[in-house]
C-alpha atoms as a PDB file:
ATOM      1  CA  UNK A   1     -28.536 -10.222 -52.754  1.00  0.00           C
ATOM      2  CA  UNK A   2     -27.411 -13.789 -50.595  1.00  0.00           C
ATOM      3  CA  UNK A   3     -23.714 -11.871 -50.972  1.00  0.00           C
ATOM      4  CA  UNK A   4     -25.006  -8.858 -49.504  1.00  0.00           C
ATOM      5  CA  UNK A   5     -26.732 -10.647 -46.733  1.00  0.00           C
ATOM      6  CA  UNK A   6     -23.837 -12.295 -45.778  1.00  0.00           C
ATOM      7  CA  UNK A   7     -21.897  -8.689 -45.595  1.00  0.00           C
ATOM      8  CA  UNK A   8     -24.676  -7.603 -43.386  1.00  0.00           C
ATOM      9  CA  UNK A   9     -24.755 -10.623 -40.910  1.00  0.00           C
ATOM     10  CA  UNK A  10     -20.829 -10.654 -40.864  1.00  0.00           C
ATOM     11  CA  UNK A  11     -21.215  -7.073 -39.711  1.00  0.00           C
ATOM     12  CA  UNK A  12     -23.728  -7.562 -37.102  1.00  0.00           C
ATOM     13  CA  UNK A  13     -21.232 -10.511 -35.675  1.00  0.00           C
ATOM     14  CA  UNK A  14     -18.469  -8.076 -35.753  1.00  0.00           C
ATOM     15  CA  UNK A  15     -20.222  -5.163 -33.816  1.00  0.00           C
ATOM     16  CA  UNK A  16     -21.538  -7.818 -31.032  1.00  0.00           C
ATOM     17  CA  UNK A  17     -17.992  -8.903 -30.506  1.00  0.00           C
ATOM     18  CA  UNK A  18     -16.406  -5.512 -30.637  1.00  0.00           C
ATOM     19  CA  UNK A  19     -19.607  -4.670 -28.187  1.00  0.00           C
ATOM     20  CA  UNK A  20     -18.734  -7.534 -25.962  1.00  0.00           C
ATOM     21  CA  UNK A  21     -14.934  -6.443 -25.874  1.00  0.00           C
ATOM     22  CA  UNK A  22     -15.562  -2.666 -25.075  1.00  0.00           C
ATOM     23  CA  UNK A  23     -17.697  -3.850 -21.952  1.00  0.00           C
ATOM     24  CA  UNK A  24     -14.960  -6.083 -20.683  1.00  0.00           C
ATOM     25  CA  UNK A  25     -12.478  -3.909 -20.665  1.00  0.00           C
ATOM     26  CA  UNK A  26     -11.059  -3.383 -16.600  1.00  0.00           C
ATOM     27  CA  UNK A  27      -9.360   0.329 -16.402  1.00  0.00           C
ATOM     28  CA  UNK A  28      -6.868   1.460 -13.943  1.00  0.00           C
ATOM     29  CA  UNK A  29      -7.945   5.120 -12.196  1.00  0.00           C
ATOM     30  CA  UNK A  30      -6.407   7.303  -9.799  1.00  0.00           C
ATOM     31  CA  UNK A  31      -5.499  10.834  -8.137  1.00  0.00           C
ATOM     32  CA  UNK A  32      -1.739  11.419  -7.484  1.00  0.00           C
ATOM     33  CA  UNK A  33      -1.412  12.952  -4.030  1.00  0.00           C
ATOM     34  CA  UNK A  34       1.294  14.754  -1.811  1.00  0.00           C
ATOM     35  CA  UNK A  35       1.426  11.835   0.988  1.00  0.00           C
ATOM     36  CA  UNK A  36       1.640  14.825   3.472  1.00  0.00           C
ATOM     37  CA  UNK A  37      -0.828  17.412   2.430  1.00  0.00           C
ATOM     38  CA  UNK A  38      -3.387  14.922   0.444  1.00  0.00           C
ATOM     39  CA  UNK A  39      -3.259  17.948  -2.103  1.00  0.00           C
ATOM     40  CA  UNK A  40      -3.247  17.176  -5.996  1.00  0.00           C
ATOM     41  CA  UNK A  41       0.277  16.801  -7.975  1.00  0.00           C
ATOM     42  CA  UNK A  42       0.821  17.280 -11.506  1.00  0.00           C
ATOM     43  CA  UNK A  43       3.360  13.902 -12.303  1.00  0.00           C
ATOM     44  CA  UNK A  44       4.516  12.100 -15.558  1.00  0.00           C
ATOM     45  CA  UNK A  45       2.934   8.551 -15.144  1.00  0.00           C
ATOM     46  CA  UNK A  46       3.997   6.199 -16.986  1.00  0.00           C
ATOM     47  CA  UNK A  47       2.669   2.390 -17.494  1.00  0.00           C
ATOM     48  CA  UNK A  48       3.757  -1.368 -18.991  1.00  0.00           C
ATOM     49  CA  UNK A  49       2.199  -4.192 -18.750  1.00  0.00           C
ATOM     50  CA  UNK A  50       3.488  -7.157 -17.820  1.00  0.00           C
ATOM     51  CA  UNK A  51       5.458  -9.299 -17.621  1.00  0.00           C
ATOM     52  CA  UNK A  52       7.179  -8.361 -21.229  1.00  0.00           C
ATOM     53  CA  UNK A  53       5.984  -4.646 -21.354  1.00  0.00           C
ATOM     54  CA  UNK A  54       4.598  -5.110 -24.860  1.00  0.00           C
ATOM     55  CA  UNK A  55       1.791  -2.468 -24.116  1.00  0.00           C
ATOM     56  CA  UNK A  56       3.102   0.861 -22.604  1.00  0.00           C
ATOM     57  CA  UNK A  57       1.805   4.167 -22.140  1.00  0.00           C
ATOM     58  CA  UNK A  58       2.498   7.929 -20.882  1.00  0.00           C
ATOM     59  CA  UNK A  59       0.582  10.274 -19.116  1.00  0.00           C
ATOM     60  CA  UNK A  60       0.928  13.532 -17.892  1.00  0.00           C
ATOM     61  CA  UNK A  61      -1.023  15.338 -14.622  1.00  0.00           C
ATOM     62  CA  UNK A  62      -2.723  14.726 -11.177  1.00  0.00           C
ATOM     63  CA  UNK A  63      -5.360  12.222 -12.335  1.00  0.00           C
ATOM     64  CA  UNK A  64      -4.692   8.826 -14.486  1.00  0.00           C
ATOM     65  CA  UNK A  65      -6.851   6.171 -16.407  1.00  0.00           C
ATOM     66  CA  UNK A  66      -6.046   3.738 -18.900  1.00  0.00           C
ATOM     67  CA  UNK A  67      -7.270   0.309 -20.047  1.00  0.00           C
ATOM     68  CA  UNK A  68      -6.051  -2.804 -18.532  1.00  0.00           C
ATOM     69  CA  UNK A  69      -5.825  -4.930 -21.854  1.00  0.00           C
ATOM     70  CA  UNK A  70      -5.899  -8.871 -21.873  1.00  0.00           C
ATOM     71  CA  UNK A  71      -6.629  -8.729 -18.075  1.00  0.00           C
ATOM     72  CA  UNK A  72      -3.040  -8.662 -17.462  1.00  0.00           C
ATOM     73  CA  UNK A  73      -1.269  -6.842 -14.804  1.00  0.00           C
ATOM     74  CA  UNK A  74       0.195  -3.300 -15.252  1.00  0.00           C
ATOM     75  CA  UNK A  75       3.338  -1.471 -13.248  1.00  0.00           C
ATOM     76  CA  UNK A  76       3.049   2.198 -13.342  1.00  0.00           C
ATOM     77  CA  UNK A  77       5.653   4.259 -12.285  1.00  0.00           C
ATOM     78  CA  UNK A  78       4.819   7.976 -11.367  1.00  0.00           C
ATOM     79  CA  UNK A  79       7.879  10.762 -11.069  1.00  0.00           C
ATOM     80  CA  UNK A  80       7.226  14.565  -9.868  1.00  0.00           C
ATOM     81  CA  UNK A  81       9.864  17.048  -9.453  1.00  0.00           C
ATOM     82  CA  UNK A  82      10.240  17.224  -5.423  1.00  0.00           C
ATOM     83  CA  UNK A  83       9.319  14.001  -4.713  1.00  0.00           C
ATOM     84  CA  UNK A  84      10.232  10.177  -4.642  1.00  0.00           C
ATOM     85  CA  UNK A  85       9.097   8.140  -7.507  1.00  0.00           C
ATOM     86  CA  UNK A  86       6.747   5.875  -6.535  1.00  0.00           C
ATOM     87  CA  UNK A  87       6.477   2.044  -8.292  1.00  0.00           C
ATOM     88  CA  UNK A  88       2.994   0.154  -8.320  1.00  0.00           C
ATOM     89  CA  UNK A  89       1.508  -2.960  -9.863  1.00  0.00           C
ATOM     90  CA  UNK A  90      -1.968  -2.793 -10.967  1.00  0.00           C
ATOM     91  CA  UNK A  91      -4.088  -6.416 -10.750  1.00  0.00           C
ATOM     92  CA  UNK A  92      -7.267  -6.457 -12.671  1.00  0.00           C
ATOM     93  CA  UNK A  93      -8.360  -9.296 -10.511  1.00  0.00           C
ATOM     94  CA  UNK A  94      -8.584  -6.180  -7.879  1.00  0.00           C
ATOM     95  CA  UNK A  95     -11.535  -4.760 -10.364  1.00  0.00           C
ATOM     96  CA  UNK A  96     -14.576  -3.405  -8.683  1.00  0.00           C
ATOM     97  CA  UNK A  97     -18.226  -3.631  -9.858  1.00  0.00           C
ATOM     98  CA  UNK A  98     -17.491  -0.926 -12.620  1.00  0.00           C
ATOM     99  CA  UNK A  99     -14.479  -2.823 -14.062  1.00  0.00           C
ATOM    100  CA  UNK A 100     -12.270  -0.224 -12.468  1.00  0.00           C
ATOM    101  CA  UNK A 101      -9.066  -0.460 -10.251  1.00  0.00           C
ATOM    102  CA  UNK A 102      -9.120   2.388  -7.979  1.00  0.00           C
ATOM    103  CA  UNK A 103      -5.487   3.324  -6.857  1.00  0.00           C
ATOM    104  CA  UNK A 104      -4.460   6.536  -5.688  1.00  0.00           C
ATOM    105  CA  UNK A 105      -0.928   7.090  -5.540  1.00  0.00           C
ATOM    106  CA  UNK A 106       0.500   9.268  -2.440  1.00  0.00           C
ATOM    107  CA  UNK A 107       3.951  10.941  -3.535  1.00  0.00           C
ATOM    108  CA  UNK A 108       6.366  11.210  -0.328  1.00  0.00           C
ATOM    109  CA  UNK A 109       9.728  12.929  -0.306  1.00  0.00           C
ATOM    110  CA  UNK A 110      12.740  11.370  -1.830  1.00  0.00           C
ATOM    111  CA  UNK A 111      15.354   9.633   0.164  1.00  0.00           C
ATOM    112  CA  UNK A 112      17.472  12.554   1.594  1.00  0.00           C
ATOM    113  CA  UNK A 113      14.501  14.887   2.264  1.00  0.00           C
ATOM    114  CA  UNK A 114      13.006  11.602   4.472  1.00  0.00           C
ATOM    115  CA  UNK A 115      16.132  11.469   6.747  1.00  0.00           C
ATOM    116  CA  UNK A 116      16.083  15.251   7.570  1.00  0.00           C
ATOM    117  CA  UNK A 117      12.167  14.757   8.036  1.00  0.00           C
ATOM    118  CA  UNK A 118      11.999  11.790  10.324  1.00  0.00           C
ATOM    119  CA  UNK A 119      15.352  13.632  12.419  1.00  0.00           C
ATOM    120  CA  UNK A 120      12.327  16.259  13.350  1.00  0.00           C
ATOM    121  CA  UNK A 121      10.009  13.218  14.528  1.00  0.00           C
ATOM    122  CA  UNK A 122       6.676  15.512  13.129  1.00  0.00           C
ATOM    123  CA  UNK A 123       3.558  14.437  13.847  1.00  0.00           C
ATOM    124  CA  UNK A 124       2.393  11.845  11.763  1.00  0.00           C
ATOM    125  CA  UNK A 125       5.398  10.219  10.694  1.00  0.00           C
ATOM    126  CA  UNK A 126       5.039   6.542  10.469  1.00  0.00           C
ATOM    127  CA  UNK A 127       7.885   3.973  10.975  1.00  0.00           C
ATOM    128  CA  UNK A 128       8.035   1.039  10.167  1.00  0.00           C
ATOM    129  CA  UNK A 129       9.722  -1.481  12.676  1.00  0.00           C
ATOM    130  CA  UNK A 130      11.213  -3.649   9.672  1.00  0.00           C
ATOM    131  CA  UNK A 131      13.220  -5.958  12.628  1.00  0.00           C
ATOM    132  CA  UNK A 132      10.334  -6.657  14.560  1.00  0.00           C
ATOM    133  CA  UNK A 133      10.052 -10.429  14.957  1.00  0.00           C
ATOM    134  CA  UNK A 134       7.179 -12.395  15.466  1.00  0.00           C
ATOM    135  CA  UNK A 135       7.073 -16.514  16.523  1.00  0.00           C
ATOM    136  CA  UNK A 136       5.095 -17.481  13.061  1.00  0.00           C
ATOM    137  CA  UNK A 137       1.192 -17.153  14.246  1.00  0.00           C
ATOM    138  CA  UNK A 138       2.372 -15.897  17.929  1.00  0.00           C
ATOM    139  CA  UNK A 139       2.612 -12.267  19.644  1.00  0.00           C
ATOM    140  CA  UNK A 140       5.655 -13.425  21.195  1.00  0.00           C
ATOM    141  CA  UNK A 141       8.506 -11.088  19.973  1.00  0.00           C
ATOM    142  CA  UNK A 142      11.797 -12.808  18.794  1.00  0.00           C
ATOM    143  CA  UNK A 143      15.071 -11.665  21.082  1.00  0.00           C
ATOM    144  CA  UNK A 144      16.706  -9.738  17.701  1.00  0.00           C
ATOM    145  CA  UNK A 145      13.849  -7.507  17.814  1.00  0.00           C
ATOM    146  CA  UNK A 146      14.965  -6.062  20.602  1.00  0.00           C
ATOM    147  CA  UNK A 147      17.621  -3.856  19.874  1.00  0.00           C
ATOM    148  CA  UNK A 148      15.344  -2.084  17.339  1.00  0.00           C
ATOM    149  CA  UNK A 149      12.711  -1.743  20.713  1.00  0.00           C
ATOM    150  CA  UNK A 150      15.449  -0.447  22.494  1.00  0.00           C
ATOM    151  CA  UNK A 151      15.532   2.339  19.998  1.00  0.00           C
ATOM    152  CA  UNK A 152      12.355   3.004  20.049  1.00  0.00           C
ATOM    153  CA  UNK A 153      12.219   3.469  23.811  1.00  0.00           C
ATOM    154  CA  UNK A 154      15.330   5.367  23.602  1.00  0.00           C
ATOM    155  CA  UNK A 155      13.384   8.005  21.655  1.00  0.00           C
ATOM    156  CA  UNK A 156       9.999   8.620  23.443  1.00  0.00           C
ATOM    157  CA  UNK A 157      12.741   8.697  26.433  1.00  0.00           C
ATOM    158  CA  UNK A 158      14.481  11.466  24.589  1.00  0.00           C
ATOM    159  CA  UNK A 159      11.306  13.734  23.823  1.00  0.00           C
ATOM    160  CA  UNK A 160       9.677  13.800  26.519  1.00  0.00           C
ATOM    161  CA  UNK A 161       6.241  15.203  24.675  1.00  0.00           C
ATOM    162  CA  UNK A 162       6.231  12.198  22.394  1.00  0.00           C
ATOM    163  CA  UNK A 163       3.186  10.092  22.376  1.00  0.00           C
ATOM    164  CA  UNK A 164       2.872   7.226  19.342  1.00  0.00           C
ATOM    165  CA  UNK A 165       0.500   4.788  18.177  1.00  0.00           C
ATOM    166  CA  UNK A 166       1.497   1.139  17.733  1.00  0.00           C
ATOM    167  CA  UNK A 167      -0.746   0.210  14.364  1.00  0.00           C
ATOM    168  CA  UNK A 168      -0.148  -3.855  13.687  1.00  0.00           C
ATOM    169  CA  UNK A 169      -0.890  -5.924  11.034  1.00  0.00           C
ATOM    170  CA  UNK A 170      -1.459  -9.308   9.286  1.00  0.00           C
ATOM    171  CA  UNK A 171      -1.598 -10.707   6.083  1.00  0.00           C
ATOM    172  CA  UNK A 172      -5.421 -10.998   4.895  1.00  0.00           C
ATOM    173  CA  UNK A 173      -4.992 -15.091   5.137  1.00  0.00           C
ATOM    174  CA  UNK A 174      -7.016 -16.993   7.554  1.00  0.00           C
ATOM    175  CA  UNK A 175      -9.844 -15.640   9.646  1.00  0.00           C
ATOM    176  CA  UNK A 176     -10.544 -12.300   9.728  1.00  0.00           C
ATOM    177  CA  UNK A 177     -11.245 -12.228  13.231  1.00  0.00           C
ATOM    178  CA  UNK A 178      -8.236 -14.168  14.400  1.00  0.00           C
ATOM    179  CA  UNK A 179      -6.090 -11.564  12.633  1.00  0.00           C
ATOM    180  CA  UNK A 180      -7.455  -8.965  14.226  1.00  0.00           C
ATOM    181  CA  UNK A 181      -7.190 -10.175  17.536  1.00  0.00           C
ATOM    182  CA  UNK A 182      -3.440 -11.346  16.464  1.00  0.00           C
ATOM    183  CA  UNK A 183      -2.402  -7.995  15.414  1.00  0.00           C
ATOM    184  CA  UNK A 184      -3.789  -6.291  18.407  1.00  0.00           C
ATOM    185  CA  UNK A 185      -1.976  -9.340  20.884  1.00  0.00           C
ATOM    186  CA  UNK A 186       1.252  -8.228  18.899  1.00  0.00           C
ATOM    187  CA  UNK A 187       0.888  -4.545  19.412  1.00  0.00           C
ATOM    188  CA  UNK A 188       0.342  -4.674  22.500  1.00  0.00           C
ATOM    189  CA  UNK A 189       3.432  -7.047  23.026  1.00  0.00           C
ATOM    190  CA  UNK A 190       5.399  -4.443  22.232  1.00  0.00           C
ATOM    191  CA  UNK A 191       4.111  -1.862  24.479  1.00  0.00           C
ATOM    192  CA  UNK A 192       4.151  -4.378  27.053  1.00  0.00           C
ATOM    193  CA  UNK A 193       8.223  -4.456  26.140  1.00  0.00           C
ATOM    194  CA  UNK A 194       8.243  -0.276  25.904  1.00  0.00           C
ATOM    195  CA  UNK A 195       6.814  -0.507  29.390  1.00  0.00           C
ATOM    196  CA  UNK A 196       9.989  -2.763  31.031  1.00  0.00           C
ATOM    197  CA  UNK A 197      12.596  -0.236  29.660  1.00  0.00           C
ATOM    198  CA  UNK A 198      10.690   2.809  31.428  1.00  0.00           C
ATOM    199  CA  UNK A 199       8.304   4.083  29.265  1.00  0.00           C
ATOM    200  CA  UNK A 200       5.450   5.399  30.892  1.00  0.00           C
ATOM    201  CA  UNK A 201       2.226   3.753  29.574  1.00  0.00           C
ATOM    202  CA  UNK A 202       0.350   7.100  28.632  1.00  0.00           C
ATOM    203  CA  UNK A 203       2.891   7.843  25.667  1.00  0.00           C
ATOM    204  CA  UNK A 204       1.843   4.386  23.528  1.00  0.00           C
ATOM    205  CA  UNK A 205      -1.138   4.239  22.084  1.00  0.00           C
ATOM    206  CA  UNK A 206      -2.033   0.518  19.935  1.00  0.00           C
ATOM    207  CA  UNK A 207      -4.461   0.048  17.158  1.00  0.00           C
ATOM    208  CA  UNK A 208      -5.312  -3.191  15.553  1.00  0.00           C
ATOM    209  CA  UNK A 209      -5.781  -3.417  11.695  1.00  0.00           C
ATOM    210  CA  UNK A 210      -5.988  -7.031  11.633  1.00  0.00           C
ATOM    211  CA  UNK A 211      -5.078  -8.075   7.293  1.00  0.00           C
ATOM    212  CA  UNK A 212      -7.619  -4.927   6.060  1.00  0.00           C
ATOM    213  CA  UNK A 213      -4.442  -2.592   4.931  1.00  0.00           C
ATOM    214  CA  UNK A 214      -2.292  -4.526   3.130  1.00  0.00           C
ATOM    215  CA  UNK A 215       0.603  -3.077   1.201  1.00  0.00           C
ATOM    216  CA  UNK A 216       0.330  -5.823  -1.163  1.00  0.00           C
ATOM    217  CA  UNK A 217      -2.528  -8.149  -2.396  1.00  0.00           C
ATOM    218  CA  UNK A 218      -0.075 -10.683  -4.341  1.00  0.00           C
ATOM    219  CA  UNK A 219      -0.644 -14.212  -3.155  1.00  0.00           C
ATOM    220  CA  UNK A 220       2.884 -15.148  -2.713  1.00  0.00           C
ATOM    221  CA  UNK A 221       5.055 -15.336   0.694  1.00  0.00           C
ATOM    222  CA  UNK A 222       6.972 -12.333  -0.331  1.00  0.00           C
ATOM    223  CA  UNK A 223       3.672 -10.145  -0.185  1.00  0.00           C
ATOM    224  CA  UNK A 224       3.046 -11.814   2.813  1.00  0.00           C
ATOM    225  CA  UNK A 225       5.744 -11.406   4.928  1.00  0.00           C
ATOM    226  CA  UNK A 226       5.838  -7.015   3.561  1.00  0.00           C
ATOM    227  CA  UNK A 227       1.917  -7.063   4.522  1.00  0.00           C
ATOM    228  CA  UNK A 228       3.019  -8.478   8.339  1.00  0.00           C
ATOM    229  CA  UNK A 229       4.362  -5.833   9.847  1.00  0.00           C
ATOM    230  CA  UNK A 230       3.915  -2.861  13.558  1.00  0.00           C
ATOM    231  CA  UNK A 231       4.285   0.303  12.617  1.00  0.00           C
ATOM    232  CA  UNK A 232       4.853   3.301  14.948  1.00  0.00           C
ATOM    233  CA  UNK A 233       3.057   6.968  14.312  1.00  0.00           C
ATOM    234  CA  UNK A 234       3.682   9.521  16.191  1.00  0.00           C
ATOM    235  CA  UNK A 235       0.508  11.468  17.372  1.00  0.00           C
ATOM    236  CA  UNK A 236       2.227  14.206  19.367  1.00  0.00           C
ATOM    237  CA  UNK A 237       5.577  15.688  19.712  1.00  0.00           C
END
């Protein structure tokens, strides 16, 4: 009888820990998207965790979720016929209430297709002005940004019907406030610049986005220096 009243406590102990475990778990979730349509694509998703990839994991289809073991991080890479692959990393620190990382992944086209597609300049392509330079903290643009301005004039010069939206941002440091009045003083520093080499004021639209977008949330300078960044849409062409 004591022996089988030790069985039965040991059990109880091992369901409340296996209990506990199961409602600690964080998952990772997500659609996979065409960037351009927002319409579902079927993908082969595959995961690893890191840094030494001793947990990995396939999936196939438009919709993923798996368990973020340990709490450690997770890169998933997702492939489709068609399109680029895209490469994430999945924090568990980003959990919401539910224990979940949300992350839908937006599939755009690979490399080649991109260069034939921003030689169009559609509506709603984005570019990113990569050698835009900012004084650290300042809206005052560095000198060796402007020859990538230059281009940038040199194009709403060249269609006539172009209008784009300046969309700047920070990293999500500091005051949320002060970023968002930073990003919008940088912006419109560059329209400001449009402006002196003859574009007419009408075709540049800004938006401020302050650090709310991010591309990444790692804590590191690299992440930091991606997440600052003016991008340029174009609304109408």
């Amino acid at each position: 009888m004591k022996r089988y009243h030790l069985i039965l406590i040991s059990f109880f102990f091992y369901a409340a820990a296996f209990s506990q475990t199961a409602d600690t778990v964080i998952y990772a979730q997500g659609k996979i998207l065409n960037a351009s349509t927002k319409e579902a694509v079927n993908a082969t998703i595959s995961y690893q965790s890191l840094p030494y990839g001793n947990k990995v994991g396939m999936l196939n289809g438009n919709t993923y979720r798996f368990p973020l073991f340990d709490k450690e991080k997770y890169a998933i890479t997702v492939e489709a016929t068609g399109f680029a692959t895209a490469k994430y990393m999945l924090d568990p620190a980003e959990a919401n209430s539910e224990r979940t990382v949300i992350k839908d992944i937006e599939l755009g086209l690979p490399s080649s297709a991109a260069t034939v597609a921003e030689s169009t300049h559609s509506a709603g392509k984005v570019m990113r002005l990569d050698n835009l330079i900012f004084d650290r903290g300042r809206a005052k643009i560095s000198p060796s940004s402007y020859p990538e301005l230059d281009e940038v004039a040199k194009m709403l010069h060249t269609y006539p019907g172009m209008i784009i939206q300046l969309e700047g941002h920070t990293d999500f440091r500091g005051d949320p406030k002060e970023n968002m009045k930073l990003s919008q003083e940088r912006v419109d520093a560059v329209k400001t610049y449009l402006i002196s080499k003859g574009v007419n004021k009408n075709k540049v639209k800004t938006k401020a986005f302050g650090g709310t977008q991010p591309i990444s949330r790692e804590n590191t300078e690299e992440a930091h220096t991606i997440n600052r960044r003016v991008e340029a849409r174009i609304l109408e062409n």
